[in-house]
C-alpha atoms as a PDB file:
ATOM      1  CA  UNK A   1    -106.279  35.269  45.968  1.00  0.00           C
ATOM      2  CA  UNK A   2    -106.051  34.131  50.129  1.00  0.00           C
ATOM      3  CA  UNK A   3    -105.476  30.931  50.975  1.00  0.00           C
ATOM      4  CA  UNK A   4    -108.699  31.022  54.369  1.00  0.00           C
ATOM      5  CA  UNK A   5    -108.315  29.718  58.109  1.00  0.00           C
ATOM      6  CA  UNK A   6    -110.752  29.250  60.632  1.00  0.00           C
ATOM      7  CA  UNK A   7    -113.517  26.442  59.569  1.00  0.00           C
ATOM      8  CA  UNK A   8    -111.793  25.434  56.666  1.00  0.00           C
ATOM      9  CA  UNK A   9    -108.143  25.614  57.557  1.00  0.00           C
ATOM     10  CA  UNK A  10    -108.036  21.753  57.564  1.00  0.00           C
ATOM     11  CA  UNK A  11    -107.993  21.838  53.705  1.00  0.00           C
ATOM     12  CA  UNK A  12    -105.054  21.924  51.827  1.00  0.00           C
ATOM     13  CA  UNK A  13    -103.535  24.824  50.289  1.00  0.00           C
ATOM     14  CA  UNK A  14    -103.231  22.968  47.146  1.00  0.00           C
ATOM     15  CA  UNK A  15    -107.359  22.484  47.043  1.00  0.00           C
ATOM     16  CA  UNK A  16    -107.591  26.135  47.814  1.00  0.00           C
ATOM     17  CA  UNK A  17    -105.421  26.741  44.677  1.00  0.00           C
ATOM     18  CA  UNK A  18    -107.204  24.598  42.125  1.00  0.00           C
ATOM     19  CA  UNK A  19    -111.259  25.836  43.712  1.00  0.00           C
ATOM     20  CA  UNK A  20    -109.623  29.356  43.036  1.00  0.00           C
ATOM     21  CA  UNK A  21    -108.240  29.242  40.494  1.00  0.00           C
ATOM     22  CA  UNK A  22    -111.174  27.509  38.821  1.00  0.00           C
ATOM     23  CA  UNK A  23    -113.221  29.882  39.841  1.00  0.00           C
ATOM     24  CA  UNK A  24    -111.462  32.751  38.449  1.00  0.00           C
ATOM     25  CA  UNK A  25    -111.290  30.838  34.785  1.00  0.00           C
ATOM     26  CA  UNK A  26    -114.949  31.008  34.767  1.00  0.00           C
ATOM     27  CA  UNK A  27    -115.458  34.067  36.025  1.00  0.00           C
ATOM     28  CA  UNK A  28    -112.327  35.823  33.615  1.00  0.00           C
ATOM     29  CA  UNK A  29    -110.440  36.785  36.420  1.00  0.00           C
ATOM     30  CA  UNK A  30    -106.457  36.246  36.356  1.00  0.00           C
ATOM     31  CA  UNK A  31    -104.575  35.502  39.208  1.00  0.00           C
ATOM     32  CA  UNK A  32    -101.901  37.891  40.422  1.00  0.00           C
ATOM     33  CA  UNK A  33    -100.566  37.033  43.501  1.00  0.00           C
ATOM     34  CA  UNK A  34    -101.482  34.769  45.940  1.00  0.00           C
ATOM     35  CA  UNK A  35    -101.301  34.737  50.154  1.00  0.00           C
ATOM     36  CA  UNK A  36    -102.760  32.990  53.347  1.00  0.00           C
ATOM     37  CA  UNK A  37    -103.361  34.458  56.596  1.00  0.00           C
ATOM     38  CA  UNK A  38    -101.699  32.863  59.394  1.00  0.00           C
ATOM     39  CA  UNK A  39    -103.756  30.357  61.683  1.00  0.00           C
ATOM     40  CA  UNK A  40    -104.575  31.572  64.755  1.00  0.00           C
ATOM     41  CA  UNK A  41    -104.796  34.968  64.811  1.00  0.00           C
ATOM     42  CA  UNK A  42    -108.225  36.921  65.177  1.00  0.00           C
ATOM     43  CA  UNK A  43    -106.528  39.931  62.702  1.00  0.00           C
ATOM     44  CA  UNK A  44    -106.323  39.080  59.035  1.00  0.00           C
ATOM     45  CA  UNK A  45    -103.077  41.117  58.130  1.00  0.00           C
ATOM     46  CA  UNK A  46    -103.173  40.177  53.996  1.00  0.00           C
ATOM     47  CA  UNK A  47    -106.633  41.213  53.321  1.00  0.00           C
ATOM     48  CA  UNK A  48    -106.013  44.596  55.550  1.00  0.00           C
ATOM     49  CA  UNK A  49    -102.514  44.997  53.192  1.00  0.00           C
ATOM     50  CA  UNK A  50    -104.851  44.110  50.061  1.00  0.00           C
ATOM     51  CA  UNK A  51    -107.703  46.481  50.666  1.00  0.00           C
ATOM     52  CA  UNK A  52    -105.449  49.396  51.723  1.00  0.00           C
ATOM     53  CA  UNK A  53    -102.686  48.951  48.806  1.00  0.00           C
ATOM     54  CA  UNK A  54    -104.159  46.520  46.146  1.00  0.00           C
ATOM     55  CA  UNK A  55    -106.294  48.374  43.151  1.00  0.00           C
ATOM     56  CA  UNK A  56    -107.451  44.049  42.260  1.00  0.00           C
ATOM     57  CA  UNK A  57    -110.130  42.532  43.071  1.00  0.00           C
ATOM     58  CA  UNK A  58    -110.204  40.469  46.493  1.00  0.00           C
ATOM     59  CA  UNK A  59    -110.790  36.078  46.014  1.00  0.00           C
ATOM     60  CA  UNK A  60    -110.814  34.384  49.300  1.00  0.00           C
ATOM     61  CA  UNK A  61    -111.162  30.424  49.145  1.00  0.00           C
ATOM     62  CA  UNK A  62    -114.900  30.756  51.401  1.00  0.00           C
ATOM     63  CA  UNK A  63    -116.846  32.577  53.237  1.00  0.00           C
ATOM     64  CA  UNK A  64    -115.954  30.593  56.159  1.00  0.00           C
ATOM     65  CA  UNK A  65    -112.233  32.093  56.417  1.00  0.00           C
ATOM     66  CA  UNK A  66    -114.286  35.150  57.642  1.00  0.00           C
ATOM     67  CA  UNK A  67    -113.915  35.346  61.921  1.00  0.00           C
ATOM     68  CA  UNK A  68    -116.897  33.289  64.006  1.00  0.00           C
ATOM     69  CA  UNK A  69    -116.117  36.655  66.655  1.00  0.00           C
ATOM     70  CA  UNK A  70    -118.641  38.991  66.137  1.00  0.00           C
ATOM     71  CA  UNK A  71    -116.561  41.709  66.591  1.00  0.00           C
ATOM     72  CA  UNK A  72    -113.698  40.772  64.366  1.00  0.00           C
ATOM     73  CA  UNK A  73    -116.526  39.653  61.654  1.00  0.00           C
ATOM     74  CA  UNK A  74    -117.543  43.141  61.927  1.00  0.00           C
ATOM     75  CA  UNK A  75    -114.404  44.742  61.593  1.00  0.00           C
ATOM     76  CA  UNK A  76    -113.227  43.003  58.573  1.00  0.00           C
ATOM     77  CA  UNK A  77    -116.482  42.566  56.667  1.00  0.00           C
ATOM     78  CA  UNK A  78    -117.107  46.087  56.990  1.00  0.00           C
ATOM     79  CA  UNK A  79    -113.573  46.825  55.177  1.00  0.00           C
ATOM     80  CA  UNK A  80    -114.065  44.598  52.855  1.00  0.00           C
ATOM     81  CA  UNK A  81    -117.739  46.241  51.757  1.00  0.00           C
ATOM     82  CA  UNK A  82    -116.116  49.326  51.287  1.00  0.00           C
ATOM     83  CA  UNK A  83    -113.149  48.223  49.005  1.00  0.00           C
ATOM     84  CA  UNK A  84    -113.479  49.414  45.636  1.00  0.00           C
ATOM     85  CA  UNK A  85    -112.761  46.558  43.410  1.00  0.00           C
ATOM     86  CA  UNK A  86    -115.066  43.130  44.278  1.00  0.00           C
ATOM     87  CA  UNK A  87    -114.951  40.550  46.698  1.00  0.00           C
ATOM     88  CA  UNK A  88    -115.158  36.748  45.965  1.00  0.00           C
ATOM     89  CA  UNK A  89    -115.960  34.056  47.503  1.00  0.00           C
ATOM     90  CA  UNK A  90    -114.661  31.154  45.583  1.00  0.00           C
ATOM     91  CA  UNK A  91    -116.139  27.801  46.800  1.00  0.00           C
ATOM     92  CA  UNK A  92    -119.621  29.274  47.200  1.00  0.00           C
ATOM     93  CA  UNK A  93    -119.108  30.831  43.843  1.00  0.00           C
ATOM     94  CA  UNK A  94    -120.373  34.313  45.127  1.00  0.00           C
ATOM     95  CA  UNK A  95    -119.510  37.934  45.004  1.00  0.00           C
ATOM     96  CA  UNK A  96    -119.698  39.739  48.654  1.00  0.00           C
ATOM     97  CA  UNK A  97    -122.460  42.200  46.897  1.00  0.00           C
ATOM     98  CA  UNK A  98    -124.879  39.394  46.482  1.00  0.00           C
ATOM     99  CA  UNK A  99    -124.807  37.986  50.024  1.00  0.00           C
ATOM    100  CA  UNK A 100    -125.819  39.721  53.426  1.00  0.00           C
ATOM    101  CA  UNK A 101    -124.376  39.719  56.083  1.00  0.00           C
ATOM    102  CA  UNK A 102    -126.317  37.816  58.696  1.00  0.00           C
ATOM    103  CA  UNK A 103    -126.285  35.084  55.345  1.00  0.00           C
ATOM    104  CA  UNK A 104    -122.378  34.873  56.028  1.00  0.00           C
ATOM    105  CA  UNK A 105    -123.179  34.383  59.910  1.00  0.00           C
ATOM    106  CA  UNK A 106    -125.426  31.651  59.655  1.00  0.00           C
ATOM    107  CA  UNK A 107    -123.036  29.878  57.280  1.00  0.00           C
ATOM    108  CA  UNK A 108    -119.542  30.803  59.486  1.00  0.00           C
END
């Protein structure tokens, strides 16, 4: 699980936690390890490192950690498509294969 930035960095790593890990209880997933990207930066270094070495699925807090920039929205949510193992979004209680991607852009 990834702790998000951008729109929602303002809330609290601890309310990140308890949204994420509630959602995994209801949707049977166990947490393994847990991260956050650093604020600020336009790269998102964990998910890269969790898609390239990580055979789990991906939960991120919201969809709105994802980057406003169009091209760094493209870049990541383009990796993240192509991982293997799911994506979720926990406080909108979705998977990445149920919503599109000008959805996420309307909502970021």
């Amino acid at each position: 699980m990834l702790y998000s930035k951008n729109s929602v960095s303002h809330i609290s790593h601890v309310s990140q936690r308890n949204v994420i890990e509630d959602y995994c209880s209801r949707e049977n997933l166990i947490p393994r390890e847990e991260s956050s990207e650093m604020h600020g930066l336009d790269t998102y270094p964990n998910i890269n490192y969790h898609i390239k070495n990580k055979k789990l699925p991906l939960v991120l807090f919201s969809v709105k950690c994802l980057p406003k920039n169009k091209k760094s929205f493209t870049e990541i949510i383009k990796k993240l498509r192509l991982f293997k193992y799911e994506v979720h979004f926990a406080l909108e209680r979705k998977k990445l294969s149920e919503i599109k991607n000008n959805e996420i852009l309307s909502i970021i």
